[in-house]
PDB file of N, CA and C in Angstrom:
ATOM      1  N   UNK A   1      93.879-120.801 301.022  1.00  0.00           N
ATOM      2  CA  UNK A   1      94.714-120.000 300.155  1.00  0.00           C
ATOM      3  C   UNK A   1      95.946-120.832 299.782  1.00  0.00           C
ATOM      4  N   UNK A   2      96.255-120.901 298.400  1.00  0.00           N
ATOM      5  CA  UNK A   2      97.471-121.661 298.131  1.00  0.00           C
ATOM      6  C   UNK A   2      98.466-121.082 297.418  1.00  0.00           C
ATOM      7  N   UNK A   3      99.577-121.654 297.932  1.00  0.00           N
ATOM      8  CA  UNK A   3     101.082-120.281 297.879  1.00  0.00           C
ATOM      9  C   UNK A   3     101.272-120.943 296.090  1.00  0.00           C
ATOM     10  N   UNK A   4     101.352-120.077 295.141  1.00  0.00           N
ATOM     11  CA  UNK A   4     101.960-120.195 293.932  1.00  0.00           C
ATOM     12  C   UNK A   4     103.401-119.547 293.752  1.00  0.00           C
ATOM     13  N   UNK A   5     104.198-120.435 292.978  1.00  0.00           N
ATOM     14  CA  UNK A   5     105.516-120.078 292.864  1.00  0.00           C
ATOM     15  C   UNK A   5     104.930-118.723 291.464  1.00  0.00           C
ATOM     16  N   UNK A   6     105.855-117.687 292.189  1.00  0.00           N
ATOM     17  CA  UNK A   6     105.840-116.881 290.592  1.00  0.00           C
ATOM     18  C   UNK A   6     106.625-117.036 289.856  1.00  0.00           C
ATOM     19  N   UNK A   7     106.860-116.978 288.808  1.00  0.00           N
ATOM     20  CA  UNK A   7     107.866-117.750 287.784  1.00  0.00           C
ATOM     21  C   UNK A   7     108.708-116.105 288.121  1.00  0.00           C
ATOM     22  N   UNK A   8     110.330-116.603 287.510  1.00  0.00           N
ATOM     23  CA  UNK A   8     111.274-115.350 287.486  1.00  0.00           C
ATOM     24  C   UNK A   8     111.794-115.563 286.290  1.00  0.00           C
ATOM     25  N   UNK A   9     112.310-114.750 285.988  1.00  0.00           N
ATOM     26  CA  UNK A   9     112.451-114.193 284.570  1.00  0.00           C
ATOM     27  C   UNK A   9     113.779-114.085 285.261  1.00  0.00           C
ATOM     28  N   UNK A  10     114.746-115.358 283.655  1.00  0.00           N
ATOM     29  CA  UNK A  10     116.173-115.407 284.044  1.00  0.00           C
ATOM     30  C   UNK A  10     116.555-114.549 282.902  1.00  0.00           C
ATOM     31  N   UNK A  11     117.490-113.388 283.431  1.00  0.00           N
ATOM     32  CA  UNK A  11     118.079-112.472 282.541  1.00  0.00           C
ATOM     33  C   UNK A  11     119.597-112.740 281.945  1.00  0.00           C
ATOM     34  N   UNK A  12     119.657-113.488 280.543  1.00  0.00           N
ATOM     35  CA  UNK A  12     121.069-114.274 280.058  1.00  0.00           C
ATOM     36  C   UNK A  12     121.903-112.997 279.702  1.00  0.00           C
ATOM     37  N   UNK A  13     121.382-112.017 279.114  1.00  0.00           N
ATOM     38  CA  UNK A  13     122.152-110.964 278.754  1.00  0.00           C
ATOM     39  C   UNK A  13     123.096-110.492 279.798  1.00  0.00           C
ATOM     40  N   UNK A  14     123.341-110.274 281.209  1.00  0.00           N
ATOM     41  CA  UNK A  14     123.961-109.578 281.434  1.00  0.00           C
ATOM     42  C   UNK A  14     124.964-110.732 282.415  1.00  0.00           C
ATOM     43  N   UNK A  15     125.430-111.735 281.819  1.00  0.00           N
ATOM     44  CA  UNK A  15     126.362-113.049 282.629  1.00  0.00           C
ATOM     45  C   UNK A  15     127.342-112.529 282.736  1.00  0.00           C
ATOM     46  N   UNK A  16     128.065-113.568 283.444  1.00  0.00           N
ATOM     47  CA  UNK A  16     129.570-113.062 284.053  1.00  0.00           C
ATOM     48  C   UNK A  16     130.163-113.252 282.101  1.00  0.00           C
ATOM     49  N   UNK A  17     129.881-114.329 281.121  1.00  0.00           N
ATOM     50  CA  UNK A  17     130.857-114.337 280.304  1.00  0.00           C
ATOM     51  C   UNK A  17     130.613-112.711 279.507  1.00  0.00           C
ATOM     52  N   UNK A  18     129.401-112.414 279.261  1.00  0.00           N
ATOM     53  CA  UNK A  18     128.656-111.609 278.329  1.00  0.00           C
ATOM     54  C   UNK A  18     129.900-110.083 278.911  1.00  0.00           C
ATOM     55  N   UNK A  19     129.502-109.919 280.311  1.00  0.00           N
ATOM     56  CA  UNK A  19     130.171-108.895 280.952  1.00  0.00           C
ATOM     57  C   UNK A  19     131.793-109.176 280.228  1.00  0.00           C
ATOM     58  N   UNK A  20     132.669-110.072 280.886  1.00  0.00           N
ATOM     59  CA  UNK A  20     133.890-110.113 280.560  1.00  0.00           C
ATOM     60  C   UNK A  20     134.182-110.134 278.921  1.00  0.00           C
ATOM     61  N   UNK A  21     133.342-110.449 278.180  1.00  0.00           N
ATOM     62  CA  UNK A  21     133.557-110.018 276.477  1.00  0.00           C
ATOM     63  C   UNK A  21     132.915-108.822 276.129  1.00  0.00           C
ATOM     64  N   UNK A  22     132.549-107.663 276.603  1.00  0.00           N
ATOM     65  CA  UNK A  22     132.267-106.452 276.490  1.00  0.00           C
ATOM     66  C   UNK A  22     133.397-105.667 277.023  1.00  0.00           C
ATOM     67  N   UNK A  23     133.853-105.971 278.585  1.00  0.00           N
ATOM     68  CA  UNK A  23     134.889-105.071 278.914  1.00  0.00           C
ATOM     69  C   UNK A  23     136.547-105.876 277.998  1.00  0.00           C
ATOM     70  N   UNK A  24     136.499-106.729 277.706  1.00  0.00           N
ATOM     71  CA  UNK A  24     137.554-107.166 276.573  1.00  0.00           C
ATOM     72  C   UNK A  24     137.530-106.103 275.150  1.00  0.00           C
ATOM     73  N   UNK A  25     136.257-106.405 274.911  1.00  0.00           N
ATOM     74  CA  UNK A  25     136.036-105.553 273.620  1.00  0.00           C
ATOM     75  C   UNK A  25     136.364-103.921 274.008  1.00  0.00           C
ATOM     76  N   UNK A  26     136.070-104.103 274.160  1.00  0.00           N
ATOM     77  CA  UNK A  26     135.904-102.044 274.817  1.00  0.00           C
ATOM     78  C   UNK A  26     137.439-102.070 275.441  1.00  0.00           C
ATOM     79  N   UNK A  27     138.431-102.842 275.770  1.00  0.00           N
ATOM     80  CA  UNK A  27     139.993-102.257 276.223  1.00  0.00           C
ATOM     81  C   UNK A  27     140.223-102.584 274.850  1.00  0.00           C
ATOM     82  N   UNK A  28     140.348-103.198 273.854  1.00  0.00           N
ATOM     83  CA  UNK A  28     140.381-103.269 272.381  1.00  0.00           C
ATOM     84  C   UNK A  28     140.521-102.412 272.072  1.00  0.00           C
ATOM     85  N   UNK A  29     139.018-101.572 271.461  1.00  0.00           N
ATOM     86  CA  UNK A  29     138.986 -99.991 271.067  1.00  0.00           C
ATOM     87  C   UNK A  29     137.763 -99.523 271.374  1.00  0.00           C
ATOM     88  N   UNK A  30     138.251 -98.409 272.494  1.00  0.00           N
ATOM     89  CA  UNK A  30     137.290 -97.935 273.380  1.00  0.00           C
ATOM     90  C   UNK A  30     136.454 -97.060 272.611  1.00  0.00           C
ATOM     91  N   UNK A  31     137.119 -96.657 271.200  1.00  0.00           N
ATOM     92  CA  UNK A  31     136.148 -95.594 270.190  1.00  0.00           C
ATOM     93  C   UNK A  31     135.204 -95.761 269.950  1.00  0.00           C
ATOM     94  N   UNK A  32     134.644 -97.501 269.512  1.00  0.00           N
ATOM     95  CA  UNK A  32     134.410 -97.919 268.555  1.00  0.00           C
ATOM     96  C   UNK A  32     132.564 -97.832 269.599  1.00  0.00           C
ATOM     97  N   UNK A  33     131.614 -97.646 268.358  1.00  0.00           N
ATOM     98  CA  UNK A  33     130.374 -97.345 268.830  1.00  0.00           C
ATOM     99  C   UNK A  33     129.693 -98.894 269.467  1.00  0.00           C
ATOM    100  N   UNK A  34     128.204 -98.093 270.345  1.00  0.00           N
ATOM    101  CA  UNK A  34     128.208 -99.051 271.153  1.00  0.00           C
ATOM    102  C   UNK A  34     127.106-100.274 270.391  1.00  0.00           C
ATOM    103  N   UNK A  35     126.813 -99.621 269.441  1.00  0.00           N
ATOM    104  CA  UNK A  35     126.123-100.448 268.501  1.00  0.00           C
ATOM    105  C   UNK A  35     126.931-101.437 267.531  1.00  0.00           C
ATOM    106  N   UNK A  36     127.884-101.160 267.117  1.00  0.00           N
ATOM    107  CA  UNK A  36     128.989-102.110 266.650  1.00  0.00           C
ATOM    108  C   UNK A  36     129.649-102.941 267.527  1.00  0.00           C
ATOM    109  N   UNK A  37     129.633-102.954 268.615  1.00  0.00           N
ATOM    110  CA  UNK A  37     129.780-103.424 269.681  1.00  0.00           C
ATOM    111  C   UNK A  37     129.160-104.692 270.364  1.00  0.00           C
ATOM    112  N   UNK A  38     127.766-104.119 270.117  1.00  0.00           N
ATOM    113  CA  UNK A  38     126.427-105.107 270.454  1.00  0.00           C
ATOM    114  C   UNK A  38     126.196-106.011 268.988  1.00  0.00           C
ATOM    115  N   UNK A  39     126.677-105.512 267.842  1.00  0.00           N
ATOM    116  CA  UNK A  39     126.905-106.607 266.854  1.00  0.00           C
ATOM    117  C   UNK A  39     127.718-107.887 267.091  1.00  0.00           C
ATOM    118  N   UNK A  40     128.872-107.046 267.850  1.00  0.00           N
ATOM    119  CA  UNK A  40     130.094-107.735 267.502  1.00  0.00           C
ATOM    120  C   UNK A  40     129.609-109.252 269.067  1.00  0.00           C
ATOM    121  N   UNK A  41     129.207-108.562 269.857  1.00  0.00           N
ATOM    122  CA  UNK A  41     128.834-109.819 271.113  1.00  0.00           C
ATOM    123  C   UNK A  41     127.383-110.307 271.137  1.00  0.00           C
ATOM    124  N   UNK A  42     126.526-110.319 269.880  1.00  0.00           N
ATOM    125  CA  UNK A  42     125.362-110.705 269.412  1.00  0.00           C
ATOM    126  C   UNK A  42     124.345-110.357 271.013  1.00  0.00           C
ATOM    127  N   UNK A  43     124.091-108.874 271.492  1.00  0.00           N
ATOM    128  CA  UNK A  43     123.661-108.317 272.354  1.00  0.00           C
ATOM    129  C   UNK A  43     122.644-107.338 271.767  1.00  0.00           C
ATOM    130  N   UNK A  44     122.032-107.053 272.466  1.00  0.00           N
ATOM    131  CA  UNK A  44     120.905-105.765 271.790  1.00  0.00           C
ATOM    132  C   UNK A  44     121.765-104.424 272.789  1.00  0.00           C
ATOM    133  N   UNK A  45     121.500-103.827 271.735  1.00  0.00           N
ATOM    134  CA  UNK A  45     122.480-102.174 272.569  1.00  0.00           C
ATOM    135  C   UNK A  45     121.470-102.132 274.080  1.00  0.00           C
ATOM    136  N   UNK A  46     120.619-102.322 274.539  1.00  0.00           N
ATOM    137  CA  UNK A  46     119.985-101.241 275.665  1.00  0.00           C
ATOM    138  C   UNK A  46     121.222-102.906 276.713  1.00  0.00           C
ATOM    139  N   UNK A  47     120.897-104.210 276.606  1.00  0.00           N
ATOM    140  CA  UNK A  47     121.704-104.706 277.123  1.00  0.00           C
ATOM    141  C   UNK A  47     122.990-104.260 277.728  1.00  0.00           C
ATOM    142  N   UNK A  48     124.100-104.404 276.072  1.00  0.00           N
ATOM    143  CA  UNK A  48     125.313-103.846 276.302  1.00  0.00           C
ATOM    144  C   UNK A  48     125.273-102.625 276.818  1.00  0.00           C
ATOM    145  N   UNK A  49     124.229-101.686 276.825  1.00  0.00           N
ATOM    146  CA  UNK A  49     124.158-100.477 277.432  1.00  0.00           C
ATOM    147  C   UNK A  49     124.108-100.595 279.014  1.00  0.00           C
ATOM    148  N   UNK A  50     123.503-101.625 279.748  1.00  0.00           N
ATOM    149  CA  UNK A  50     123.697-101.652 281.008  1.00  0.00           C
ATOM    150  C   UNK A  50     124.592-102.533 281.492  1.00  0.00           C
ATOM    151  N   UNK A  51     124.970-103.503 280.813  1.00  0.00           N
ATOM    152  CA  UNK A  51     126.276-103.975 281.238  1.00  0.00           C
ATOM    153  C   UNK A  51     127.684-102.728 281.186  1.00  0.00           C
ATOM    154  N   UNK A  52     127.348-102.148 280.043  1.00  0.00           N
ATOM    155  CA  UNK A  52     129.025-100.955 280.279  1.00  0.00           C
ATOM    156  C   UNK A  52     128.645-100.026 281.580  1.00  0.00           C
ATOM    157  N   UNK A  53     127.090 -99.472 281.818  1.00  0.00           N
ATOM    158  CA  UNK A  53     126.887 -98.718 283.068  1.00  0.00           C
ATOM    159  C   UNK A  53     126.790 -99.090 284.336  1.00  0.00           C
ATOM    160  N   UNK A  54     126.257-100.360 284.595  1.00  0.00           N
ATOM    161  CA  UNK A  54     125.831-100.881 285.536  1.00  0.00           C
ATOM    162  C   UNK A  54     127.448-101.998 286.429  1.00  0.00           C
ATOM    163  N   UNK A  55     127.532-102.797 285.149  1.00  0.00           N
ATOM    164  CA  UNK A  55     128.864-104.067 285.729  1.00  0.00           C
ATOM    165  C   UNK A  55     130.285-103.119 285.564  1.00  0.00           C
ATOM    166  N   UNK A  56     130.262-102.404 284.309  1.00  0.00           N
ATOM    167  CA  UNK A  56     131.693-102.286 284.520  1.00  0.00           C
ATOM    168  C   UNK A  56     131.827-100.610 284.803  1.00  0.00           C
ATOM    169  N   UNK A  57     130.879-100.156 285.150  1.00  0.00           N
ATOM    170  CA  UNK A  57     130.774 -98.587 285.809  1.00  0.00           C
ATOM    171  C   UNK A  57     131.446 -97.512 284.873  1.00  0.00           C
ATOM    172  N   UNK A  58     130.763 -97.549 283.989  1.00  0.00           N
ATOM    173  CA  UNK A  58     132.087 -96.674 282.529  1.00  0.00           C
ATOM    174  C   UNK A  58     130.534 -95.405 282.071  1.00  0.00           C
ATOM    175  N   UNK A  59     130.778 -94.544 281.578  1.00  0.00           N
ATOM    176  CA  UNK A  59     130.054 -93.525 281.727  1.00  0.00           C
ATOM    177  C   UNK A  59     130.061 -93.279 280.510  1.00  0.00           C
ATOM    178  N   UNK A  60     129.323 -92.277 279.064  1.00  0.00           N
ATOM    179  CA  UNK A  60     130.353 -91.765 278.230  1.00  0.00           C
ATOM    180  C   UNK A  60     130.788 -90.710 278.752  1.00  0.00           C
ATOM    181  N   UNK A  61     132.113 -89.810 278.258  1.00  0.00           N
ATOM    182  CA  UNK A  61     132.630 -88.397 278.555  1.00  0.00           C
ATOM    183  C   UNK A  61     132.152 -87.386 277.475  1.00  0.00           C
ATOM    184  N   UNK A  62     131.783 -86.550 278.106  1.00  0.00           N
ATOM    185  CA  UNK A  62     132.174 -85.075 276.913  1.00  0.00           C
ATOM    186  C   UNK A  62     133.034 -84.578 277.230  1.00  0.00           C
ATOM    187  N   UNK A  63     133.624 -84.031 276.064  1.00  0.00           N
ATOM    188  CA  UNK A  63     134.583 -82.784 275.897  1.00  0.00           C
ATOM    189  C   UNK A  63     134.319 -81.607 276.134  1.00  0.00           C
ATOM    190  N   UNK A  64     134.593 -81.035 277.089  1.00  0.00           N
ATOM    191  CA  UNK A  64     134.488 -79.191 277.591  1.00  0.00           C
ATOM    192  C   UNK A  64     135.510 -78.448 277.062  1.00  0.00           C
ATOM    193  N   UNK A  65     135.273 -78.184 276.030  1.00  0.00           N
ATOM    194  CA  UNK A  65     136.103 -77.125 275.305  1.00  0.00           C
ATOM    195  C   UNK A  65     136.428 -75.775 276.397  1.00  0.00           C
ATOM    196  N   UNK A  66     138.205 -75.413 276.719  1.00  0.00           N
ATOM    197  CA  UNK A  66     138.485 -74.388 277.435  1.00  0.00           C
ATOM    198  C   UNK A  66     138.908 -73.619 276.667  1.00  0.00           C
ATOM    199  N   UNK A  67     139.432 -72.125 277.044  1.00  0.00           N
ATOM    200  CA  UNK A  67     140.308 -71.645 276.628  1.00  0.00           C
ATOM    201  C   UNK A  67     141.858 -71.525 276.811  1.00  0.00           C
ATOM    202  N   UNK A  68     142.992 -72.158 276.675  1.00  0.00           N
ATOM    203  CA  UNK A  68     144.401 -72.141 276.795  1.00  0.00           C
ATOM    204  C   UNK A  68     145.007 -70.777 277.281  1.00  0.00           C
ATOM    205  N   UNK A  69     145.610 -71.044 278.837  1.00  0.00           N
ATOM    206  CA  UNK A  69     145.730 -70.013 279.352  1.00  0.00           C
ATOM    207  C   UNK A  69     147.427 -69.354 279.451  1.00  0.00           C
ATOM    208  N   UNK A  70     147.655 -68.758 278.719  1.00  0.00           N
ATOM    209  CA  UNK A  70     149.226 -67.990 278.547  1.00  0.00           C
ATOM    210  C   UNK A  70     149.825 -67.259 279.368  1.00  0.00           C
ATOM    211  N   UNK A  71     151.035 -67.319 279.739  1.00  0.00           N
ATOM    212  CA  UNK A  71     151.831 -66.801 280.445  1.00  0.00           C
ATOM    213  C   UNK A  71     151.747 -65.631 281.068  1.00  0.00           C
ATOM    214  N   UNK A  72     151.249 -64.790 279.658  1.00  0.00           N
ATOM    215  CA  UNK A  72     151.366 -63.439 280.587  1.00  0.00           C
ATOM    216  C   UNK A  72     149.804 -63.128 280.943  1.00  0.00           C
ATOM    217  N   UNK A  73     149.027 -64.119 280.807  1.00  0.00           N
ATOM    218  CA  UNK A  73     147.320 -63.867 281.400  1.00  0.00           C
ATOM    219  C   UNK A  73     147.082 -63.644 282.553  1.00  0.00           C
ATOM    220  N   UNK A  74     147.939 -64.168 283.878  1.00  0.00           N
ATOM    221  CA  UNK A  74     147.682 -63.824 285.114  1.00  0.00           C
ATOM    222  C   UNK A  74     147.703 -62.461 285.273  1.00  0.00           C
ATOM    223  N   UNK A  75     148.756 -61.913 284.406  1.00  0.00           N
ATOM    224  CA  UNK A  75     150.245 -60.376 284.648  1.00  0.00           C
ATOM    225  C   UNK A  75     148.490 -59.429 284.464  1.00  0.00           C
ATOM    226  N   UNK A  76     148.186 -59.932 282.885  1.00  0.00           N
ATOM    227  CA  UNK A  76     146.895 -59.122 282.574  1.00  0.00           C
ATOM    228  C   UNK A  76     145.660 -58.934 283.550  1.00  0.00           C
ATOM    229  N   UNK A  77     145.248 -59.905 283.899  1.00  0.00           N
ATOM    230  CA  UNK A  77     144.120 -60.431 284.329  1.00  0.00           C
ATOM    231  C   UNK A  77     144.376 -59.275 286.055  1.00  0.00           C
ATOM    232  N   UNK A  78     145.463 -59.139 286.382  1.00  0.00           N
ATOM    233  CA  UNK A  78     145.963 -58.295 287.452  1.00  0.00           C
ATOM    234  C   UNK A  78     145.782 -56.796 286.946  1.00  0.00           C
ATOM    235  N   UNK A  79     146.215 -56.566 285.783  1.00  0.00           N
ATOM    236  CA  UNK A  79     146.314 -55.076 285.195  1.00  0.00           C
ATOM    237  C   UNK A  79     144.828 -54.645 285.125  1.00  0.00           C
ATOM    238  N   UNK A  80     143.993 -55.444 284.644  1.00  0.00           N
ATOM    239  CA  UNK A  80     142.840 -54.994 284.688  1.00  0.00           C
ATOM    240  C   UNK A  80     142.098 -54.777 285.889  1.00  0.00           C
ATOM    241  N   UNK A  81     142.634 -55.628 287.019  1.00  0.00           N
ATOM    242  CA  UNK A  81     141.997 -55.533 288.121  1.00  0.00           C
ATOM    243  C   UNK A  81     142.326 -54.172 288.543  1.00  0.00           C
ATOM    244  N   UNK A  82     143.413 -53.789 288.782  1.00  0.00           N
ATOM    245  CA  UNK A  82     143.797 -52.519 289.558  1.00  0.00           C
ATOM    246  C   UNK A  82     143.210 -51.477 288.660  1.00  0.00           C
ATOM    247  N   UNK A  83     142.942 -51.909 287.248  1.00  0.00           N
ATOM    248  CA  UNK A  83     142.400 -50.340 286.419  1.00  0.00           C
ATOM    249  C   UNK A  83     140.892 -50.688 286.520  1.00  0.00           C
ATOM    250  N   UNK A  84     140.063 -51.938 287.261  1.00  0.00           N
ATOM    251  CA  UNK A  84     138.543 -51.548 288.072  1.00  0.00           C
ATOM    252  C   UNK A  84     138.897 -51.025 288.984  1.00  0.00           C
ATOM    253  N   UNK A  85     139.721 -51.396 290.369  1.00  0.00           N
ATOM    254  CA  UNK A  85     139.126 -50.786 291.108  1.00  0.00           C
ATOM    255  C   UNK A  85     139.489 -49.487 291.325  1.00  0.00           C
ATOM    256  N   UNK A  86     140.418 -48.907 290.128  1.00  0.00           N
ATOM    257  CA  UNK A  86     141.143 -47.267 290.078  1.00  0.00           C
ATOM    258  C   UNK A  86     139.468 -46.424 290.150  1.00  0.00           C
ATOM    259  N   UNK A  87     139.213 -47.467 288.792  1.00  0.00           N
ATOM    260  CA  UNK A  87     137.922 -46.559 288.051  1.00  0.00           C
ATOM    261  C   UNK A  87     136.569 -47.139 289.238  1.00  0.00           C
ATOM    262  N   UNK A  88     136.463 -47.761 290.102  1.00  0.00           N
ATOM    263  CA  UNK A  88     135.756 -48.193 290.840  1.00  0.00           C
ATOM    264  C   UNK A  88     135.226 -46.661 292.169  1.00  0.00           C
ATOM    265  N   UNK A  89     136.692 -46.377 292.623  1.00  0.00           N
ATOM    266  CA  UNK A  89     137.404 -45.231 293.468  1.00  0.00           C
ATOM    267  C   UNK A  89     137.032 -43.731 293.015  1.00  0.00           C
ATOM    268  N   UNK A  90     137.078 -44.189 291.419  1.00  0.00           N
ATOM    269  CA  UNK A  90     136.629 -42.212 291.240  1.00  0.00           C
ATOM    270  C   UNK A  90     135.615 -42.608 290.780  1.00  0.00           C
ATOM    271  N   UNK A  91     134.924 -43.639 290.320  1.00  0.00           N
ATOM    272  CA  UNK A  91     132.859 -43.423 290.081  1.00  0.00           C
ATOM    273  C   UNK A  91     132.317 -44.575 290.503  1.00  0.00           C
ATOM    274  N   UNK A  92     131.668 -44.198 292.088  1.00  0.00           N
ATOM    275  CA  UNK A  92     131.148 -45.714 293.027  1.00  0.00           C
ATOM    276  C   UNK A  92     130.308 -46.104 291.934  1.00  0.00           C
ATOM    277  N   UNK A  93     129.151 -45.689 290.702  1.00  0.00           N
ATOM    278  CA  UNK A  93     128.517 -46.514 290.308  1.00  0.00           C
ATOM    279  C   UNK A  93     129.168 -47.257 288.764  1.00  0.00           C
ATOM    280  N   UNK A  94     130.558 -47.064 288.897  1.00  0.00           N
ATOM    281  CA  UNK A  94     131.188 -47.836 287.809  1.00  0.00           C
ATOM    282  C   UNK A  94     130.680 -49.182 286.954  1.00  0.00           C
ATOM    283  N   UNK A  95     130.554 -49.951 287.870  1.00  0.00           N
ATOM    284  CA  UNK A  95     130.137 -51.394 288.199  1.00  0.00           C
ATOM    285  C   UNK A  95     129.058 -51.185 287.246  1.00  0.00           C
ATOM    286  N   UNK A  96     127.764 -50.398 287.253  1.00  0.00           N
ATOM    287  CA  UNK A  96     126.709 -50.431 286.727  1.00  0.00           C
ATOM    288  C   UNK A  96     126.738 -50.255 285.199  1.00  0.00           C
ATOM    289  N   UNK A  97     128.156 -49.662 284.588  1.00  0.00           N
ATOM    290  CA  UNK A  97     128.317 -49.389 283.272  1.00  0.00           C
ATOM    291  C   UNK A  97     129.217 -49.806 282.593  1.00  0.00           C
ATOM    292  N   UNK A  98     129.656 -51.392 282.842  1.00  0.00           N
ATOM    293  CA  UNK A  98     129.931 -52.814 282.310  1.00  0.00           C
ATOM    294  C   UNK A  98     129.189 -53.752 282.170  1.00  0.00           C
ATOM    295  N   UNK A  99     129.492 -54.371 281.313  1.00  0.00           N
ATOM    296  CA  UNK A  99     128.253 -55.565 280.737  1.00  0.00           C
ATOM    297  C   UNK A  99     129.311 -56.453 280.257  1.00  0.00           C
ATOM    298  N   UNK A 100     129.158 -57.918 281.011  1.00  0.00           N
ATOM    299  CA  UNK A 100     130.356 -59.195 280.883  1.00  0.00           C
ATOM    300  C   UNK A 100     129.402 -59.825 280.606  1.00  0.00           C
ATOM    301  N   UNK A 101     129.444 -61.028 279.590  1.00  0.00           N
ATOM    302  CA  UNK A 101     129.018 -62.086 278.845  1.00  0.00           C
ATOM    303  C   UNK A 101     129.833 -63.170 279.281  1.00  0.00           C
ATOM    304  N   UNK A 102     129.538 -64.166 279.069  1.00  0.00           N
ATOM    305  CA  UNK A 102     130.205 -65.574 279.119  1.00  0.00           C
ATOM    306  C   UNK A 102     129.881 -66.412 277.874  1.00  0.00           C
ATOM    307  N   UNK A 103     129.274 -65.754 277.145  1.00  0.00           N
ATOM    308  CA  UNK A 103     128.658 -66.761 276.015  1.00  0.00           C
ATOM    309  C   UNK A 103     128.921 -66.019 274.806  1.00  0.00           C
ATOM    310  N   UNK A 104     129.774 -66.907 273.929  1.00  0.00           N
ATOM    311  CA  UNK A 104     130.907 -66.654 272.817  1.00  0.00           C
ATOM    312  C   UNK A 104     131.201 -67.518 271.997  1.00  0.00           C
ATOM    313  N   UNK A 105     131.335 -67.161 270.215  1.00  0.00           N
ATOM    314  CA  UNK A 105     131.522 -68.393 269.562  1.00  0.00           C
ATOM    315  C   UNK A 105     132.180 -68.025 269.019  1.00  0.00           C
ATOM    316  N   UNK A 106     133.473 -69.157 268.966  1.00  0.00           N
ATOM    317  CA  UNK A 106     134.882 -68.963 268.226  1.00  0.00           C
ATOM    318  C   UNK A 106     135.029 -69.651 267.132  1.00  0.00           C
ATOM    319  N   UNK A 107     135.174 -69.750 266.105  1.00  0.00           N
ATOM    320  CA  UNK A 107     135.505 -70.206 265.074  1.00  0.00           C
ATOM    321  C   UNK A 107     137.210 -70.091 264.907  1.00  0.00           C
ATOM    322  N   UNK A 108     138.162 -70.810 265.225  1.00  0.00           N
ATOM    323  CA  UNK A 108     139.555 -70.833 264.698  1.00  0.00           C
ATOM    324  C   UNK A 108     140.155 -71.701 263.447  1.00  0.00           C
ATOM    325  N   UNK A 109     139.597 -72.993 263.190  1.00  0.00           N
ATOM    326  CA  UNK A 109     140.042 -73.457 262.346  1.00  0.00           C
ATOM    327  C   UNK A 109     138.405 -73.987 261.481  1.00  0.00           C
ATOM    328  N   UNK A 110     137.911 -74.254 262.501  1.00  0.00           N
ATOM    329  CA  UNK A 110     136.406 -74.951 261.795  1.00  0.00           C
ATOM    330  C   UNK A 110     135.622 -74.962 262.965  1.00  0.00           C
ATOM    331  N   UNK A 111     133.974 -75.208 262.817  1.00  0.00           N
ATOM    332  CA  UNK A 111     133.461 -75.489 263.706  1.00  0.00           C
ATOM    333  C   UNK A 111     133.400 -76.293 264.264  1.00  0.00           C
ATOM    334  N   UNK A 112     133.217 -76.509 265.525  1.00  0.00           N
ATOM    335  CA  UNK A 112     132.835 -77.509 266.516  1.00  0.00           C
ATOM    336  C   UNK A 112     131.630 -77.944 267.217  1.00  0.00           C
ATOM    337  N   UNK A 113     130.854 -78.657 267.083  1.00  0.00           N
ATOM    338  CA  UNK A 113     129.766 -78.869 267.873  1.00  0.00           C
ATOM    339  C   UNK A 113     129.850 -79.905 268.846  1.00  0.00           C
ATOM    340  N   UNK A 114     129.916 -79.240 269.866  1.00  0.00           N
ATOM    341  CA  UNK A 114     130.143 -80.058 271.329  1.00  0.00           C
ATOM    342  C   UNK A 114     129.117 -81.269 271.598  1.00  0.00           C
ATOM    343  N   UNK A 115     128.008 -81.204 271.017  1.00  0.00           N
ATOM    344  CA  UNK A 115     127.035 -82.031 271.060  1.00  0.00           C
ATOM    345  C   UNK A 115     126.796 -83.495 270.851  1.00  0.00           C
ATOM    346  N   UNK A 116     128.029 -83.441 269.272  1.00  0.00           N
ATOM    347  CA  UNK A 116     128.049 -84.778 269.139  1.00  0.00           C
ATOM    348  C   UNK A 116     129.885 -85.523 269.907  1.00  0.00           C
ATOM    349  N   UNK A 117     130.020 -84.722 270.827  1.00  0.00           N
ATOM    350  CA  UNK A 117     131.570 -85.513 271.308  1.00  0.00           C
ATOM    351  C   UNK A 117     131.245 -86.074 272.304  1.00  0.00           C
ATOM    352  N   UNK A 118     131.362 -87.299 272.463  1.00  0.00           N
ATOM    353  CA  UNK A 118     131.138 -88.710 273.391  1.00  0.00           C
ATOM    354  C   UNK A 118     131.914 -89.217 272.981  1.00  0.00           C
ATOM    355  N   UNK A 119     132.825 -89.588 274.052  1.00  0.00           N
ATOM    356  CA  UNK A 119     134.099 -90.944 274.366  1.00  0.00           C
ATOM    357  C   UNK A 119     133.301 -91.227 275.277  1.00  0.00           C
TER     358      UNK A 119
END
């Protein structure tokens, strides 16, 4: 039986220089897409894609749209409590004849679709 070397497959894309001119570029302007990006350091995106995840540990973010919480919201958020459990006290099956949602669409100035927000 005779030992053969297996050849290895040298990977140039992801070098120490390649790395340090991606995280250069990206403190530049972190906006800027990751495909203009991979132009700009003559890289193929899935590359630059694991050099930003892998070497320099950077994620994209979404935006979780909240609601802005006002001063007197606690004061409220209390008033209502004591007028459940008033109404809790004179009809034990109270509880059963409320219906709370969490899922709501606001329109204030324009729409928003959360879908496409990635930093």
């Amino acid at each position: 039986m005779q030992n053969f070397s297996v050849p290895v497959r040298h990977r140039s894309a992801r070098s120490v220089e390649n790395i340090a001119d991606a995280s250069a570029l990206i403190k530049e302007d972190p906006n800027q897409f990751l495909t203009r990006r991979s132009q700009a350091l003559r890289l193929s995106v899935t590359s630059l894609w694991r050099i930003v995840r892998k070497d320099l540990g950077l994620h994209p973010y979404k935006i979780k749209l909240t609601q802005e919480l006002k001063p007197l919201d606690h004061q409220k958020q209390r008033m209502f409590l004591n007028w459940a459990e008033q109404q809790l006290e004179n009809d034990p099956d109270f509880y059963r004849k409320i219906v709370f949602s969490d899922e709501a669409h606001f329109w204030l100035n324009n729409f928003v679709n959360e879908q496409n927000m990635r930093y």
